[in-house]
Protein backbone atom coordinates (compact mmCIF):
# COMPACT_ATOMS: atom_id res chain seq x y z
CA UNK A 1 117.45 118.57 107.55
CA UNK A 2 113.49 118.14 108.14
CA UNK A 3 111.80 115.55 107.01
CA UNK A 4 109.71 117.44 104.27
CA UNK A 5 112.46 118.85 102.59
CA UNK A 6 113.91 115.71 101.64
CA UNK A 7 111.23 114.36 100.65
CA UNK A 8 111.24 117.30 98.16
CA UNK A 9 115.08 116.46 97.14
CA UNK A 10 114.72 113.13 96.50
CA UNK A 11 111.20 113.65 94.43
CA UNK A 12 113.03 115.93 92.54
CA UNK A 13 115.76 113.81 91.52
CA UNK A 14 113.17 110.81 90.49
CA UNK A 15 111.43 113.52 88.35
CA UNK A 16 114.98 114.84 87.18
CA UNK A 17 116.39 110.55 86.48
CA UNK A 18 112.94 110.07 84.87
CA UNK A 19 113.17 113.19 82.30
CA UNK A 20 117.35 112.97 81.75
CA UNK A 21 117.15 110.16 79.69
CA UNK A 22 114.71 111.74 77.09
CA UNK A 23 116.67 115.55 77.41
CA UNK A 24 120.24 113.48 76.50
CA UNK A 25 118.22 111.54 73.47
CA UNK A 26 116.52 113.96 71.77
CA UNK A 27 119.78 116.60 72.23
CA UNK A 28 121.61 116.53 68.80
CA UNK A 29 118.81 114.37 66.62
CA UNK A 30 118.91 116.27 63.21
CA UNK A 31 116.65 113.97 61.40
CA UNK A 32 113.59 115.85 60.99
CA UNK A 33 112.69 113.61 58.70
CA UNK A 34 111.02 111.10 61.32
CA UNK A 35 108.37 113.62 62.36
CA UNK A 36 106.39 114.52 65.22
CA UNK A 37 105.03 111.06 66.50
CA UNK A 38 107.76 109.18 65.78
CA UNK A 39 109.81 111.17 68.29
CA UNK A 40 106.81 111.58 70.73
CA UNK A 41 106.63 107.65 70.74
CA UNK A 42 110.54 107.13 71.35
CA UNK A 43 110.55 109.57 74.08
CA UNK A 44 107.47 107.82 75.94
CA UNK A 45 109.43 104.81 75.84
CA UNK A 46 112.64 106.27 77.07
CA UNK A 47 110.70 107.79 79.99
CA UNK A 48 108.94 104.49 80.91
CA UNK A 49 112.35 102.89 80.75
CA UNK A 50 114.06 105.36 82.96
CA UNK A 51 110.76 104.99 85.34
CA UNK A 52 111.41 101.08 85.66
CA UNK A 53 114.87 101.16 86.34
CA UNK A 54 113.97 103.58 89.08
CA UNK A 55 111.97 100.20 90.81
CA UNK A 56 114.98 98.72 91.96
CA UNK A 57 115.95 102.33 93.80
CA UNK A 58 112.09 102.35 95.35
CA UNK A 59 112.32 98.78 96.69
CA UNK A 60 116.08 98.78 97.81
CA UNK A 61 115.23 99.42 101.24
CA UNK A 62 117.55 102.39 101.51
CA UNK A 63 116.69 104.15 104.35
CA UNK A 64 118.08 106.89 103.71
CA UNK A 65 115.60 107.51 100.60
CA UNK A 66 112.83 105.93 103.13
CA UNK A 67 113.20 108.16 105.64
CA UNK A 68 111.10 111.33 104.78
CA UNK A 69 108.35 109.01 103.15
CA UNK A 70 108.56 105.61 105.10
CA UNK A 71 108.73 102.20 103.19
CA UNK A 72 105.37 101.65 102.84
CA UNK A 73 104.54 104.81 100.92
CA UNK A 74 107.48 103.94 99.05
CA UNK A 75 106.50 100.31 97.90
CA UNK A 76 102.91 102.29 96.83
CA UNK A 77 104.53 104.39 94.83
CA UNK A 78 106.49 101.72 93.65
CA UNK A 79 103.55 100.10 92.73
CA UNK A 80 101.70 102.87 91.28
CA UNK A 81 104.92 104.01 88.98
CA UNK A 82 104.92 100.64 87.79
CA UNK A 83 101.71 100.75 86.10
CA UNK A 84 102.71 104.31 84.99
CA UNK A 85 106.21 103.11 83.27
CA UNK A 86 104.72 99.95 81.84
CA UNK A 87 102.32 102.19 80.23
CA UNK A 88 104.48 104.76 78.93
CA UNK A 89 106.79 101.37 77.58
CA UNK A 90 103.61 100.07 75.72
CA UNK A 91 102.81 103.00 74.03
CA UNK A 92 105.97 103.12 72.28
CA UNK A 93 105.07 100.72 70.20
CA UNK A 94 101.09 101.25 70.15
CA UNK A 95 101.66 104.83 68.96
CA UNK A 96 104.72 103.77 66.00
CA UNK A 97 101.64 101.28 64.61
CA UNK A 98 98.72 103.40 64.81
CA UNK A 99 100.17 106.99 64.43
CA UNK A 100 103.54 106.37 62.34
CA UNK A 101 103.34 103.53 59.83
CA UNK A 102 101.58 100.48 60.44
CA UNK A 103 104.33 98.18 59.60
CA UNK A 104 106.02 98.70 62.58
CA UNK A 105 103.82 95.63 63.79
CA UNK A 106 106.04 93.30 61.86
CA UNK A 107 108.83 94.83 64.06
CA UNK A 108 107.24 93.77 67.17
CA UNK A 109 105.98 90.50 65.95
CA UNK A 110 108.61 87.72 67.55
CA UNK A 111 108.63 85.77 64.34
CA UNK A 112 109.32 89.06 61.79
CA UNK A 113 110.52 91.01 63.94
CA UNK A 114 114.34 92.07 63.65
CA UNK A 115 116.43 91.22 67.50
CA UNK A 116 116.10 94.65 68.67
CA UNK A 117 112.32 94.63 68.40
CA UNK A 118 112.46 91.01 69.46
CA UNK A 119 114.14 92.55 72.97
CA UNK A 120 111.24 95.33 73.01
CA UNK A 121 108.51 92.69 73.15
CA UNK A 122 110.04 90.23 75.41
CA UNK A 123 110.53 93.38 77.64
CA UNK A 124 106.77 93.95 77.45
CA UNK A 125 105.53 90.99 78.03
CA UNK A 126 107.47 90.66 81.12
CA UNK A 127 106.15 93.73 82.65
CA UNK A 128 102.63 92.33 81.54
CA UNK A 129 103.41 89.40 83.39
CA UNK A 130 104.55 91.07 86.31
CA UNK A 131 101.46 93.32 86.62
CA UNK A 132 98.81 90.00 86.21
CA UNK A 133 100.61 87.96 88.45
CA UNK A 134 100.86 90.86 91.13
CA UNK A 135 97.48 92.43 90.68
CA UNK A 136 95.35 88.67 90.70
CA UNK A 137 97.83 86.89 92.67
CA UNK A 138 95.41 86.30 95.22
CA UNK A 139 92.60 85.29 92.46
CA UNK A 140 95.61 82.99 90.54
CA UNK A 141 96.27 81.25 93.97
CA UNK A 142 100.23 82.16 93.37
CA UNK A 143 102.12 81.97 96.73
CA UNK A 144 103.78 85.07 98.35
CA UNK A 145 107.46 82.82 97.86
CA UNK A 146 106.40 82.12 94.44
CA UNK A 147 105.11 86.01 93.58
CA UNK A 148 108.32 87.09 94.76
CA UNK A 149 110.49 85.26 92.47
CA UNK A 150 108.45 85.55 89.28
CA UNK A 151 108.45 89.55 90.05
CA UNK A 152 112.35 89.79 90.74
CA UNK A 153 112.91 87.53 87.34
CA UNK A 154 110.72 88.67 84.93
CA UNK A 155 111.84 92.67 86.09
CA UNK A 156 114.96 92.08 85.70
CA UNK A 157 114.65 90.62 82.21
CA UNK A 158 111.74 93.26 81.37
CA UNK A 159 114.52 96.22 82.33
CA UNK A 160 117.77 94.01 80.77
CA UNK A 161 115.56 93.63 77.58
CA UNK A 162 115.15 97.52 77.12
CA UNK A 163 118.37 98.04 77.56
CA UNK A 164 119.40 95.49 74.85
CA UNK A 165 116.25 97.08 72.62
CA UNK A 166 117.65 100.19 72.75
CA UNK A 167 121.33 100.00 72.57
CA UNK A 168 120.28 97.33 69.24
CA UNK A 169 118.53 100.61 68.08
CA UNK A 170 121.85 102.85 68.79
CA UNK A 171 119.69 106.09 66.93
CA UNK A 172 119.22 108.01 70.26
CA UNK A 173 122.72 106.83 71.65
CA UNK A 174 125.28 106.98 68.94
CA UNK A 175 126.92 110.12 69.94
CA UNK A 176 129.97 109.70 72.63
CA UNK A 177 128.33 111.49 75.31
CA UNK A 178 125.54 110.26 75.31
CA UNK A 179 126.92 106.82 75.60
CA UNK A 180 128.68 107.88 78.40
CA UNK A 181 125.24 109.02 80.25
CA UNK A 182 123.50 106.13 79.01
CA UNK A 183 126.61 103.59 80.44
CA UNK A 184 126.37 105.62 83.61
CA UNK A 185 122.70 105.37 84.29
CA UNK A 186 122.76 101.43 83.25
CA UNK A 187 125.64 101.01 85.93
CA UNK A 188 123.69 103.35 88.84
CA UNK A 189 120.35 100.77 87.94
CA UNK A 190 123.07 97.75 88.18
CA UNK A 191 124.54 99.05 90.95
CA UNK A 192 121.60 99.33 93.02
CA UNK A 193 120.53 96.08 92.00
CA UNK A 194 124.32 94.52 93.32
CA UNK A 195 123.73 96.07 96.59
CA UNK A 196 120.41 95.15 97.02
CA UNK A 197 120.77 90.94 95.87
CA UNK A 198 124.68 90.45 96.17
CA UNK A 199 126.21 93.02 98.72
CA UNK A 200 123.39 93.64 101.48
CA UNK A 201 122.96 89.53 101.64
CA UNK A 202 126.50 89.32 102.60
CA UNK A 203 126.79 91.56 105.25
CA UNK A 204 123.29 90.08 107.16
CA UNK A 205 125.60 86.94 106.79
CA UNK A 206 128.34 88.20 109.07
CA UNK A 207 125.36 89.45 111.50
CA UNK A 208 123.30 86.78 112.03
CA UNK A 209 120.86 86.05 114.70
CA UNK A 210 119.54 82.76 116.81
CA UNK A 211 115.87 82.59 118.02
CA UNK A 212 115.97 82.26 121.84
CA UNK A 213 112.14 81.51 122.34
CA UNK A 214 109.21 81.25 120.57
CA UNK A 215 106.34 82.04 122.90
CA UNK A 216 102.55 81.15 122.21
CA UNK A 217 100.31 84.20 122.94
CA UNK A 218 96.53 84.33 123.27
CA UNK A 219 94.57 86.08 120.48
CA UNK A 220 96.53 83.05 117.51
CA UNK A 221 99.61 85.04 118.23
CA UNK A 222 103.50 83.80 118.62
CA UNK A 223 106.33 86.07 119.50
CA UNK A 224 109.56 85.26 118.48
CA UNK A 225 112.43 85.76 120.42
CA UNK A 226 116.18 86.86 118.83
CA UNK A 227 119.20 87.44 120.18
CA UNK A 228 122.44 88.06 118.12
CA UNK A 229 124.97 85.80 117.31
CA UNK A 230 128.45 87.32 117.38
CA UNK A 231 127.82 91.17 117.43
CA UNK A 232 125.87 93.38 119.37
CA UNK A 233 122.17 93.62 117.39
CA UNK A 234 120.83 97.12 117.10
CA UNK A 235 118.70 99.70 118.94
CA UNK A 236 115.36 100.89 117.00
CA UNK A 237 112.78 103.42 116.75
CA UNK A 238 109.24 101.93 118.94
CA UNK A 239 107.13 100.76 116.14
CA UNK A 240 109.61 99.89 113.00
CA UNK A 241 109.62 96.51 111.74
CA UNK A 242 112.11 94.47 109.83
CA UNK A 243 112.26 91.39 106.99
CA UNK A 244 112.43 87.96 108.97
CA UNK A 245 114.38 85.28 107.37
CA UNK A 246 114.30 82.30 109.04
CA UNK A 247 115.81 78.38 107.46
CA UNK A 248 116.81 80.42 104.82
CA UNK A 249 120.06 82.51 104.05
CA UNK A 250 119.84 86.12 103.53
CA UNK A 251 120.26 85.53 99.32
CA UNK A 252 116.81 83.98 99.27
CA UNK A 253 114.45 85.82 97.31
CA UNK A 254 111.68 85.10 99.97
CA UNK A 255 111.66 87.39 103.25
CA UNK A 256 108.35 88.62 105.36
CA UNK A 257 108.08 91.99 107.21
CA UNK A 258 107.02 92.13 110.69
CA UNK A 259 106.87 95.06 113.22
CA UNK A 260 108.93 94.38 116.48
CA UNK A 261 107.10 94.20 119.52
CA UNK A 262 110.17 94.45 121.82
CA UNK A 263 111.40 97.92 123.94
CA UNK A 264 113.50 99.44 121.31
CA UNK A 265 116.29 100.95 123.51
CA UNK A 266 117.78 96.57 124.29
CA UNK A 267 119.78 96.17 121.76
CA UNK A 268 120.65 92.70 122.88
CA UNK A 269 117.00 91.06 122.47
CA UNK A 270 114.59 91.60 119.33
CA UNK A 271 110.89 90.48 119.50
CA UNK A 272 108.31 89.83 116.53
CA UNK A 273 104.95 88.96 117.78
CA UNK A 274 103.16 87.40 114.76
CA UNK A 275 99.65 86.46 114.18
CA UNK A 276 98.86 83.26 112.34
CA UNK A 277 97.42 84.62 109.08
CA UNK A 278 99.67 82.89 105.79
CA UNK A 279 101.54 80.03 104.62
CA UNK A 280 105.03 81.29 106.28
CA UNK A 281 102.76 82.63 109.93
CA UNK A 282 101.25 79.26 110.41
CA UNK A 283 105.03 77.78 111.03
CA UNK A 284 106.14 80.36 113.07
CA UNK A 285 105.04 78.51 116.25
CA UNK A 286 107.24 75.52 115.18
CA UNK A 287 110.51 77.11 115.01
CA UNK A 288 112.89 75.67 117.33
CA UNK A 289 114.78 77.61 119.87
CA UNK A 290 118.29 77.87 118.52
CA UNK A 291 117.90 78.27 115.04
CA UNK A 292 119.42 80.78 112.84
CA UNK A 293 117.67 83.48 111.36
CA UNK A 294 118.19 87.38 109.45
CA UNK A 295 116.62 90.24 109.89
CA UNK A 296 117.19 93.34 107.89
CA UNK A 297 116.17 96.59 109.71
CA UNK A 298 115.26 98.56 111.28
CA UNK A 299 112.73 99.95 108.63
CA UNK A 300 110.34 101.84 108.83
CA UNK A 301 108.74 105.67 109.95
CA UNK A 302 105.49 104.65 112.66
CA UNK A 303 107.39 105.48 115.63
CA UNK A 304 106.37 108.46 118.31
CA UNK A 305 110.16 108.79 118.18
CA UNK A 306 109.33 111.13 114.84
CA UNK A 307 106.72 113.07 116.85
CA UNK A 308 106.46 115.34 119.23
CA UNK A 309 103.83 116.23 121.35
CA UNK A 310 102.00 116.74 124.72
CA UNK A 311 100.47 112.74 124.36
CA UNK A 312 99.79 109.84 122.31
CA UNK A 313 96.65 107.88 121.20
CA UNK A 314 96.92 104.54 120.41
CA UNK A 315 94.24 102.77 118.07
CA UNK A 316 95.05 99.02 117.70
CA UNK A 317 93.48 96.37 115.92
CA UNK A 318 94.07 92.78 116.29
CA UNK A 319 97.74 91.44 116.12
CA UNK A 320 98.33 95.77 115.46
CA UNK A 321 98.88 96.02 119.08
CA UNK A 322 102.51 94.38 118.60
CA UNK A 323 104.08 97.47 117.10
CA UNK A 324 102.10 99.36 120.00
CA UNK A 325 103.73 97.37 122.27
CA UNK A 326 107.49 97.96 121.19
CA UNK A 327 106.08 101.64 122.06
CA UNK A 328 104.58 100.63 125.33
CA UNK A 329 107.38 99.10 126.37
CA UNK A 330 110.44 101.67 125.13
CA UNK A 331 107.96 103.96 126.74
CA UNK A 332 108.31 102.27 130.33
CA UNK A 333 112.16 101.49 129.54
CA UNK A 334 112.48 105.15 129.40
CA UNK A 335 109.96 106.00 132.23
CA UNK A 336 107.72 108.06 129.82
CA UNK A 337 105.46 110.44 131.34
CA UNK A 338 103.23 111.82 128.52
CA UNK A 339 99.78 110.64 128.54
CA UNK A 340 98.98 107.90 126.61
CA UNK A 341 95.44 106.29 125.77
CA UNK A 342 94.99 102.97 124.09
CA UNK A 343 91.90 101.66 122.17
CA UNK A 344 92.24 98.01 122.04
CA UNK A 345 89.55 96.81 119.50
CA UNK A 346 89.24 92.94 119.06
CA UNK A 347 86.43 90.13 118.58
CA UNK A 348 86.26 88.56 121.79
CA UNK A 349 88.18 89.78 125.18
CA UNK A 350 89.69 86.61 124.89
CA UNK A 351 91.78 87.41 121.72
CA UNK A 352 93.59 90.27 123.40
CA UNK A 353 96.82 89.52 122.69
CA UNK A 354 98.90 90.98 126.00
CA UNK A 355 96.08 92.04 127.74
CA UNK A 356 97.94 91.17 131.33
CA UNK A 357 100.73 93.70 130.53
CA UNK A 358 99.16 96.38 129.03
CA UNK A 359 96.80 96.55 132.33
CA UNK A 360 100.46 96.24 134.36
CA UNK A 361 102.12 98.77 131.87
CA UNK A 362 98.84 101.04 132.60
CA UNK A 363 99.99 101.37 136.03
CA UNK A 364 103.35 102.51 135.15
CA UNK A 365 102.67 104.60 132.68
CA UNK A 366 99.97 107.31 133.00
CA UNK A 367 98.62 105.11 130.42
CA UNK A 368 94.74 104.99 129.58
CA UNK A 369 93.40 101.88 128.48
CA UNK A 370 89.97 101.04 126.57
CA UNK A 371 89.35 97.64 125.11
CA UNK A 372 86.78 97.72 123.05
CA UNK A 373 84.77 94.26 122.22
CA UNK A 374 82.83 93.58 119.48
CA UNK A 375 81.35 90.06 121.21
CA UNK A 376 81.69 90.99 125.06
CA UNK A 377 80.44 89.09 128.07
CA UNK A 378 77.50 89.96 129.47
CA UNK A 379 78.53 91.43 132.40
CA UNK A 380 81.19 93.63 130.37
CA UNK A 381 81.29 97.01 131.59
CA UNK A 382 83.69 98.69 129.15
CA UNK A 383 83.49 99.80 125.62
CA UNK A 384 81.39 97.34 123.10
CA UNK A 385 81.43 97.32 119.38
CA UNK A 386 83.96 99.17 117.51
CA UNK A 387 86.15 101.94 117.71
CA UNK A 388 84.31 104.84 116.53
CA UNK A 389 83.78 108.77 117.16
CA UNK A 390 81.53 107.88 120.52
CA UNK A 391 84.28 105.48 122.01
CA UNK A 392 87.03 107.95 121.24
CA UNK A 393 85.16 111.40 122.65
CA UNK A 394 84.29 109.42 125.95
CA UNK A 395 88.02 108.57 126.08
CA UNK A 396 89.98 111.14 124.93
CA UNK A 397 90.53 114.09 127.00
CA UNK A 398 89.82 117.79 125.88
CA UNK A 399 93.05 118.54 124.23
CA UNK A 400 92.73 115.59 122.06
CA UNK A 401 93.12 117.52 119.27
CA UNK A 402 96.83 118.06 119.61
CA UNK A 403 97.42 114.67 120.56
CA UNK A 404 99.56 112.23 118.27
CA UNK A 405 98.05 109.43 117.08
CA UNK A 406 99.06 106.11 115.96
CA UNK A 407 96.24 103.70 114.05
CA UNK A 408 98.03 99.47 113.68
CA UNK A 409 95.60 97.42 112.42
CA UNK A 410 93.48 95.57 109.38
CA UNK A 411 93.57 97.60 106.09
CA UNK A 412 89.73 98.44 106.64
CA UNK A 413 90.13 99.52 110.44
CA UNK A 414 93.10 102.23 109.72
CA UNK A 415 90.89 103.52 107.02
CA UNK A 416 87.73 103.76 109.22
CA UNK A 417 90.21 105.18 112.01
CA UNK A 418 91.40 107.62 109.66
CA UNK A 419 88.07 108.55 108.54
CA UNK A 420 86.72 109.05 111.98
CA UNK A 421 89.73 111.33 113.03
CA UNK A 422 88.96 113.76 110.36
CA UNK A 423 85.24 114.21 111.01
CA UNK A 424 86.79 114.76 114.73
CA UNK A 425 89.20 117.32 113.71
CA UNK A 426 92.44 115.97 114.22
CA UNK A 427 94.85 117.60 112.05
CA UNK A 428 96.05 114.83 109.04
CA UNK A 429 99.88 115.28 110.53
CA UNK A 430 98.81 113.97 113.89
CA UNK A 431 97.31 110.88 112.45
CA UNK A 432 100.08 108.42 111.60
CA UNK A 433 99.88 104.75 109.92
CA UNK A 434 102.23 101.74 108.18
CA UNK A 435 100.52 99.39 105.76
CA UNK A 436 102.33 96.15 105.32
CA UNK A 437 100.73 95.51 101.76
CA UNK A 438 103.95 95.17 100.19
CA UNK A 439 102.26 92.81 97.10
């Protein structure tokens, strides 16, 4: 089935999980005695609850729900939805003060308030939590590990508390059958949340890998080297990535994404070439050959694997050229004949990371390579600056157009690449990304 039509299925079925709830609790209320707003406020809440529940299912790292959209566009979404739901949540209570009778505030209020509206506002205040901590985590100083853990917690008690709120409520699910939806949507949410914290951890723990080599690159860069322990690893598409857990088991809550830089088609050797940028990167270097580590994947939809066409365009930034290698390298594996053209931007000629075998690669391949140096030698005869419209039309070839291209770099370069694609004319579906802000 392509691509875009599940994408359409499983949008529909958010949309159809999201509204459900609402259509089973309004079904069968008689009481017209509670009015307009009353109702309207109840049913914002019930849709903000169903929309939170549906966090777990964005952030499960199913990938069969990943596939049509790719995990970054999911954890986006994610992100976006949760501002939606938490909004919809706190104007259930907003709109019963203002709109309904102002003494619902003494049902909200932890000290008057009865349990059930006790649960509502602990639920809140979770989700208010989450959203600080998440949006100013940088400007709060909170650590990535740390972030993590507060957002799994206080989510699951934001989404446990609703639950509680509600079924302390029992108005909107009193009736048998709608018990019996209600009970099955709690156990889907559970369930997901089983498989993602209890089930998935165990079975990493029965495939579990050792790191061969960790090898210092130029450019700040180390690639880590993994083969399995006890089973035979797994083949990927070129430029997916997977969650690295490394002196930790697979239950931790912490785990950081990196692309693989390895030929995708050897199943029996996995490479992550990592840049030192955070707390976790700057220990990288100092792993030891021979310890244990997890990875979950392969994730992930930046891959020419998912594209066809008569060539590829590369546009790397930084430690972005380690996904471009995996493709690089599958690409010579499989003796890959398609023209390719990379645009290698970086600071200094001295911080390009691989330079030595993507100039050996480029005589394998019919590979074209530009580096392009914002801080060149003197005597440099190539590209300088950055990538932009000029560099590209004096490297591209005439059909450029119909190329497919692939942009791995800092936030700000993919959306300058992106920019400078369009105003070139390269159709939106040739122009493919992955952003690994997954905070």
């Amino acid at each position: 089935m392509p691509y875009a039509i599940r994408g359409v299925i499983w949008f529909g079925m958010y949309v159809a999980v999201v509204v459900v709830p609402l259509v089973f609790a309004v079904i069968g209320v008689a009481d017209e005695g509670r009015g307009f707003w009353r109702e309207f406020a109840v049913a914002l809440g019930f849709v903000g609850l169903s929309m939170l529940g549906l966090q777990f299912v964005l952030v499960a790292r199913l990938q069969t729900v990943a596939a049509p959209f790719g995990e970054d566009a999911l954890v986006h979404f994610h992100r976006y939805m949760g501002y939606a739901g938490t909004a919809f949540i706190l104007a259930h209570p907003v709109l019963l003060i203002v709109l309904v009778d102002p003494s619902y505030l003494e049902r909200v209020n932890p000290v008057t308030a009865p349990w059930a509206g006790r649960f509502g506002t602990l639920s809140i205040l979770c989700l208010l939590v989450v959203i600080v901590t998440s949006v100013w985590r940088l400007a709060l100083r909170i650590s990535y590990e740390v972030w993590q853990g507060i957002h799994l917690v206080l989510s699951t008690v934001a989404i446990a508390a609703a639950l509680v709120h509600v079924e302390l409520i029992h108005h909107y699910v009193n009736q048998p059958w709608k018990r019996a939806l209600w009970v099955l949507m709690t156990a889907g949410f559970l369930g997901v949340f089983c498989w993602v914290r209890i089930i998935r951890p165990i079975l990493r723990t029965r495939r579990p890998w050792t790191v061969a080599a960790v090898d210092k690159e130029i450019g700040g860069v180390s690639t880590v080297t993994l083969r399995p322990d006890g089973h035979r690893g797994f083949t990927f598409a070129p430029g997916q990535f997977g969650w690295l857990s490394v002196h930790r088991s697979p239950f931790a809550l912490t785990q950081h994404p990196f692309s693989f830089s390895s030929n995708g088609d050897d199943q029996a050797t996995l490479q992550m070439s990592i840049k030192e940028l955070g707390d976790f990167t700057r220990t990288v270097a100092s792993i030891a050959p021979g310890t244990r580590a997890y990875v979950d994947g392969p994730h992930g939809v930046f891959s020419p694997d998912r594209h066809s066409g008569p060539g590829f365009v590369f546009l790397a930034g930084g430690v972005g050229i380690g996904p471009i290698m995996s493709m690089l390298r599958t690409f010579a594996a499989r003796d890959e004949r398609r023209p390719a053209y990379l645009f290698y931007g970086v600071n200094r000629l001295g911080d390009a990371t691989f330079r030595d075998e993507i100039d050996r690669l480029a005589g394998h391949l019919s590979l074209t390579v530009s580096y392009v140096i914002v801080d060149p030698p003197a005597d440099w005869p190539g590209e300088r600056g950055r990538i932009d419209a000029g560099v590209l039309r004096r490297g591209l070839p005439a059909n450029y157009q119909a190329l497919q291209y692939f942009i791995c770099g800092p936030g700000a370069m993919q959306d300058a690449m992106e920019d400078v694609l369009g105003s070139l004319g390269v159709p939106p579906g040739h122009v493919h990304t992955e952003r690994f802000n997954f905070v």
